[in-house]
N, C-alpha and C. Protein backbone atom coordinates (compact mmCIF):
# COMPACT_ATOMS: atom_id res chain seq x y z
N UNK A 1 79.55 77.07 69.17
CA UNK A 1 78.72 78.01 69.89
C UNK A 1 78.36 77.43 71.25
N UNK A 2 78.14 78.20 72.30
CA UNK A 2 77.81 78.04 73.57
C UNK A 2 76.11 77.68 73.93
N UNK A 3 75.61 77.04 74.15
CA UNK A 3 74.42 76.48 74.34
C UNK A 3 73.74 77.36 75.92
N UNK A 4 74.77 77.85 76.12
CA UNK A 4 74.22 78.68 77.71
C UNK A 4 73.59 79.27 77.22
N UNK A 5 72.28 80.22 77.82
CA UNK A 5 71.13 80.69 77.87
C UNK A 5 71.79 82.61 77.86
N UNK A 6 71.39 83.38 76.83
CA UNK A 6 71.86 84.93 77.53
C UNK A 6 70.77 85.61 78.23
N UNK A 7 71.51 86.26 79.14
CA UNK A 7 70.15 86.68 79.74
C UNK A 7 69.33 87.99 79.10
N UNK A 8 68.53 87.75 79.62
CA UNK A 8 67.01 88.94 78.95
C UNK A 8 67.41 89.92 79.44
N UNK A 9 67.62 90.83 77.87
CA UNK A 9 67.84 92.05 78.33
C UNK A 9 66.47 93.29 78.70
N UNK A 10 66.71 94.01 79.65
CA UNK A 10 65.34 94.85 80.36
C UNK A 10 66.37 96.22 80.16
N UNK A 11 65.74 97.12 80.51
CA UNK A 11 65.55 98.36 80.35
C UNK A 11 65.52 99.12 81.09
N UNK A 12 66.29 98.34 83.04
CA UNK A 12 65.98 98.87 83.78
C UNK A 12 67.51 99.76 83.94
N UNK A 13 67.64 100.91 84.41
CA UNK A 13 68.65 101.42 84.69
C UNK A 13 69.46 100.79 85.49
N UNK A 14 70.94 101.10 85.43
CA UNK A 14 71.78 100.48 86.57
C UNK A 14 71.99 101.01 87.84
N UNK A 15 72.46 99.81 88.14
CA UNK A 15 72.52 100.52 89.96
C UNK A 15 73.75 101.39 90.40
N UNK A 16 73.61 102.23 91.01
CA UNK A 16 74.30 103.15 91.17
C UNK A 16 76.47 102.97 91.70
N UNK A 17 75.50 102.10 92.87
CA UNK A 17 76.89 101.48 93.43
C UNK A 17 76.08 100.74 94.88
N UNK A 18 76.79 99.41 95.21
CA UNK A 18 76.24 98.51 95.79
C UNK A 18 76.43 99.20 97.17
N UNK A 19 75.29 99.17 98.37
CA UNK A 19 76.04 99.39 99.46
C UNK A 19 76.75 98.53 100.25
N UNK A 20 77.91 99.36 101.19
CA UNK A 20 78.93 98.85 101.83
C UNK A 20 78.62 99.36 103.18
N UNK A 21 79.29 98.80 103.49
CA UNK A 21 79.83 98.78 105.01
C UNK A 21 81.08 99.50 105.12
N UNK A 22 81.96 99.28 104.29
CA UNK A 22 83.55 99.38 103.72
C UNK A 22 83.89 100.62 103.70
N UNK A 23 84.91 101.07 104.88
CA UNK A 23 85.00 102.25 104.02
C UNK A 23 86.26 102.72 102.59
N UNK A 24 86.54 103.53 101.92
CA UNK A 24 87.15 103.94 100.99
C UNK A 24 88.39 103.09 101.04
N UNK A 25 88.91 102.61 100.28
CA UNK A 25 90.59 102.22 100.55
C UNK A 25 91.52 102.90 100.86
N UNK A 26 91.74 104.11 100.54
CA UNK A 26 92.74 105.30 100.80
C UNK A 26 92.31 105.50 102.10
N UNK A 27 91.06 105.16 102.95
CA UNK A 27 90.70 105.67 103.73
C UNK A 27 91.59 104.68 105.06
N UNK A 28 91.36 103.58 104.20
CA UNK A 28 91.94 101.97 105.14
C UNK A 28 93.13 102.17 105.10
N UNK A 29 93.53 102.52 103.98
CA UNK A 29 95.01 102.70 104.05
C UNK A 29 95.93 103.30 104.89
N UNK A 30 95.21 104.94 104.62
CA UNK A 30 95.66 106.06 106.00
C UNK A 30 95.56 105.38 107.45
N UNK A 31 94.36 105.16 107.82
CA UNK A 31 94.22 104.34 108.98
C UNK A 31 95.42 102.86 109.73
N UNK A 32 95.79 102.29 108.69
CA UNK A 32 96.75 101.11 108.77
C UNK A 32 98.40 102.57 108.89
N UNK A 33 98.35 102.82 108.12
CA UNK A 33 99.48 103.51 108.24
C UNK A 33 100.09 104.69 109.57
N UNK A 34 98.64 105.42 109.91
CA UNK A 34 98.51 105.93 111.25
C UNK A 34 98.80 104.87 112.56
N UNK A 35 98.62 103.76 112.60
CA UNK A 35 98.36 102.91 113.60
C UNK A 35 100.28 102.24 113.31
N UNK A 36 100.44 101.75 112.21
CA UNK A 36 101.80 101.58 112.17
C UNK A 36 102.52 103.02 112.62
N UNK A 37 102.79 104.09 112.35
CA UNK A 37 103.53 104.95 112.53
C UNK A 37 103.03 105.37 114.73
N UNK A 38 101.92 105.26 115.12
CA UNK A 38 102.23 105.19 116.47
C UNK A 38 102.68 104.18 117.42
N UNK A 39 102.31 102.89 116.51
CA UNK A 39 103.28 102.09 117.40
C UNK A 39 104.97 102.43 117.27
N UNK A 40 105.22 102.76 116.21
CA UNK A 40 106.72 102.67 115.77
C UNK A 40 106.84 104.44 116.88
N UNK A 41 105.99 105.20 116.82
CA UNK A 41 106.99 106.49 117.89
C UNK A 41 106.29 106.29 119.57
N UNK A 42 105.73 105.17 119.65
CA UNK A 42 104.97 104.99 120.66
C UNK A 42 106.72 103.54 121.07
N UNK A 43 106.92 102.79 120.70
CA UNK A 43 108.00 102.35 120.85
C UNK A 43 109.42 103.20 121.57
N UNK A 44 109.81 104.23 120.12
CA UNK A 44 111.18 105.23 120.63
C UNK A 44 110.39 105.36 121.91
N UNK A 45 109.27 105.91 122.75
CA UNK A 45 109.51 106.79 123.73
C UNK A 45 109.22 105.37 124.61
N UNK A 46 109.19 104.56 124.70
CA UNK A 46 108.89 103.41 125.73
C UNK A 46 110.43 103.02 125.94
N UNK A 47 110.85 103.05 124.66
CA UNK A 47 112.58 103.06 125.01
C UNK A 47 113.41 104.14 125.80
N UNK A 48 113.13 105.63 124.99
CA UNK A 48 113.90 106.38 125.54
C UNK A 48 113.14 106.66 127.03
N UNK A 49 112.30 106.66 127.14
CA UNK A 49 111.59 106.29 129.03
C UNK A 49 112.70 105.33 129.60
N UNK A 50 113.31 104.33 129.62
CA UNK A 50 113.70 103.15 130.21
C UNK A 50 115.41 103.34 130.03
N UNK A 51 115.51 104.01 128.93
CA UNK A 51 117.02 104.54 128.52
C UNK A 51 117.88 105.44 129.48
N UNK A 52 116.30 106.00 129.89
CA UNK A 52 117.20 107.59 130.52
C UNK A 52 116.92 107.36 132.21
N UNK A 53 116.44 105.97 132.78
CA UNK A 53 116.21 105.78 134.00
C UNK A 53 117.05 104.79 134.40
N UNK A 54 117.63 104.05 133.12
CA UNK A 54 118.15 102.28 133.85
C UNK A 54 119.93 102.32 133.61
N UNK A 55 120.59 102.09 134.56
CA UNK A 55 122.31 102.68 133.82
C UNK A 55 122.51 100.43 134.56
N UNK A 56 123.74 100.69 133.22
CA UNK A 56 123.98 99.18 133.43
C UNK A 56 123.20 98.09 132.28
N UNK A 57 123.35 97.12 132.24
CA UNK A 57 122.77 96.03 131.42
C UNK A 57 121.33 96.45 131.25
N UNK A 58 120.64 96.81 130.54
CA UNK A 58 119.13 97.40 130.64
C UNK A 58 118.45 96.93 128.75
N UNK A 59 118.99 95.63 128.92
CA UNK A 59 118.39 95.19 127.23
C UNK A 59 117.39 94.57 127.36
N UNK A 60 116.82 94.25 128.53
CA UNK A 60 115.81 93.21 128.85
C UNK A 60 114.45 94.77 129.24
N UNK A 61 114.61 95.41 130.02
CA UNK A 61 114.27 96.44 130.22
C UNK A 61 113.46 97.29 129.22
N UNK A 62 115.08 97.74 128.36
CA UNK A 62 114.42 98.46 126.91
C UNK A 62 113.65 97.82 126.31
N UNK A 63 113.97 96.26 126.19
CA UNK A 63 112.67 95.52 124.96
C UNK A 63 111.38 95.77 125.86
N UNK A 64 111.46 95.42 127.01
CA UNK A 64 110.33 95.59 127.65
C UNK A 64 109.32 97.28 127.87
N UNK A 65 109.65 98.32 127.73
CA UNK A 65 109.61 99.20 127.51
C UNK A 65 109.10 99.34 126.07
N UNK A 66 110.05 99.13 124.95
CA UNK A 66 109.69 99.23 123.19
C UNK A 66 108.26 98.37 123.48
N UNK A 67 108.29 97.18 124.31
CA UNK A 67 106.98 96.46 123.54
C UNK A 67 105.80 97.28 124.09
N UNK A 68 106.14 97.52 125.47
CA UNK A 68 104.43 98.43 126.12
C UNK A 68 104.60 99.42 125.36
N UNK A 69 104.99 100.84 125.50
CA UNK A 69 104.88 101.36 124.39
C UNK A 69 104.72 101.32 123.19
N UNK A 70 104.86 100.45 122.41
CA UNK A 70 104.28 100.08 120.83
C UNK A 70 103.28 99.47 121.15
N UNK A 71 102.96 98.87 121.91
CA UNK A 71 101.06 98.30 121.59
C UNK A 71 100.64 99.27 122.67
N UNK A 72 100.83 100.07 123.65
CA UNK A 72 99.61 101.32 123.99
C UNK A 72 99.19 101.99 123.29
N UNK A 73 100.13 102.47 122.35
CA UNK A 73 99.98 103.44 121.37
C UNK A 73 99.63 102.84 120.32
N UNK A 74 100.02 101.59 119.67
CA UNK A 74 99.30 101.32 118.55
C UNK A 74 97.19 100.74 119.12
N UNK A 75 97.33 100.32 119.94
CA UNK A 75 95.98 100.36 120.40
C UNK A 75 95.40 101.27 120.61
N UNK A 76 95.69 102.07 121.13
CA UNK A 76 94.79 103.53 121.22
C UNK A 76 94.92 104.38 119.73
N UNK A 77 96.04 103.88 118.84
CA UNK A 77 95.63 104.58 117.27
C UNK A 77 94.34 103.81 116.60
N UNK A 78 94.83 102.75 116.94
CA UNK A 78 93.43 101.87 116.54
C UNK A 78 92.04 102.24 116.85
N UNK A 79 91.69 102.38 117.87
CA UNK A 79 90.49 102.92 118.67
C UNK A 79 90.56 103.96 117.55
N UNK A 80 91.51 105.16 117.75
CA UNK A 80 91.16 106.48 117.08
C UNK A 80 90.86 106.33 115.43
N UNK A 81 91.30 105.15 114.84
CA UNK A 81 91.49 105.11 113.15
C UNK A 81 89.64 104.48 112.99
N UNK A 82 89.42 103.57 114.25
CA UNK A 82 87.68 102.66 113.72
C UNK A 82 87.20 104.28 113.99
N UNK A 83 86.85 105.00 115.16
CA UNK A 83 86.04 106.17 115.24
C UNK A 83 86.31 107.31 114.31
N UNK A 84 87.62 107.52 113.58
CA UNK A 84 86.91 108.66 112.47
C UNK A 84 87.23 107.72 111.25
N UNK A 85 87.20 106.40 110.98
CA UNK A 85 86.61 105.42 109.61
C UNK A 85 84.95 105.56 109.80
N UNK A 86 84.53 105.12 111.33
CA UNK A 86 82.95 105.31 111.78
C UNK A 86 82.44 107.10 111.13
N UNK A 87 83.24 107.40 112.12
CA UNK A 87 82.42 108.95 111.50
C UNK A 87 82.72 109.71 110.14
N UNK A 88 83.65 108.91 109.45
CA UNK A 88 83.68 109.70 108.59
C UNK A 88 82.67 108.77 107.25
N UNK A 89 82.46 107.56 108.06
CA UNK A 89 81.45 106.71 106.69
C UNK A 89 80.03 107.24 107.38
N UNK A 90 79.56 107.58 108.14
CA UNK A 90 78.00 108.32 109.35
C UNK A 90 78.07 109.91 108.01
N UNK A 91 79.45 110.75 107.81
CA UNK A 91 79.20 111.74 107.13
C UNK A 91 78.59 111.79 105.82
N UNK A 92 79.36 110.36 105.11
CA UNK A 92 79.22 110.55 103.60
C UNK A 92 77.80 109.78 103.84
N UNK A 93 77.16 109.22 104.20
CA UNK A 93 75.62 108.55 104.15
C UNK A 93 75.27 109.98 104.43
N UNK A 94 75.04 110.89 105.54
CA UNK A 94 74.65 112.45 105.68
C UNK A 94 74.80 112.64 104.07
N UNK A 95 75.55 112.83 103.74
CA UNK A 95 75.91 113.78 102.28
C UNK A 95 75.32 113.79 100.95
N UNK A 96 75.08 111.93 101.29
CA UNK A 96 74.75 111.24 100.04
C UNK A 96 72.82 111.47 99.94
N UNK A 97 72.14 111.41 101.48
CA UNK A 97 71.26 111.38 101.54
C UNK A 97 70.30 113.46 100.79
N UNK A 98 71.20 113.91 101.03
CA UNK A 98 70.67 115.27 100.68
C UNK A 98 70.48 115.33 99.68
């Protein structure tokens, strides 16, 4: 047998659910996946921009092109994924509070 102490049981109800900061996982998820999918079409058009202007050796060009385009766009999905993770965790505290 275990000599550890059990603890005293009380009678107080349980807690509901701890608060977070966090929002939903499906919620994180969508968000990660939005931000991957605009860098990746934020890329094609940084390419096809540089494709349809540069005739001749243009591989240094296109990468250069794919990379600004994939991080403008994945940065500005970003911005857009924290402000509706922000507003959409501002709603459910609204919701929860009524």
């Amino acid at each position: 047998m275990s000599s550890l102490p059990t603890p005293a049981h009380n009678d107080s109800p349980p807690l509901e659910r701890p608060l977070s900061a966090l929002p939903p996982r499906g919620a994180r998820i969508a968000a990660f996946c939005s931000i991957v999918f605009g860098g990746l079409t934020g890329g094609l058009i940084g390419f096809a921009l540089v494709d349809l202007q540069c005739s001749g050796a243009c591989d240094v060009p296109k990468g250069i092109g794919v990379f600004v385009g994939a991080t403008i766009t994945a940065a500005g999905m970003g911005i857009v994924a924290v402000l509706v993770l922000r507003a959409s965790g501002e709603w459910k505290e609204l919701q929860d509070n009524k």
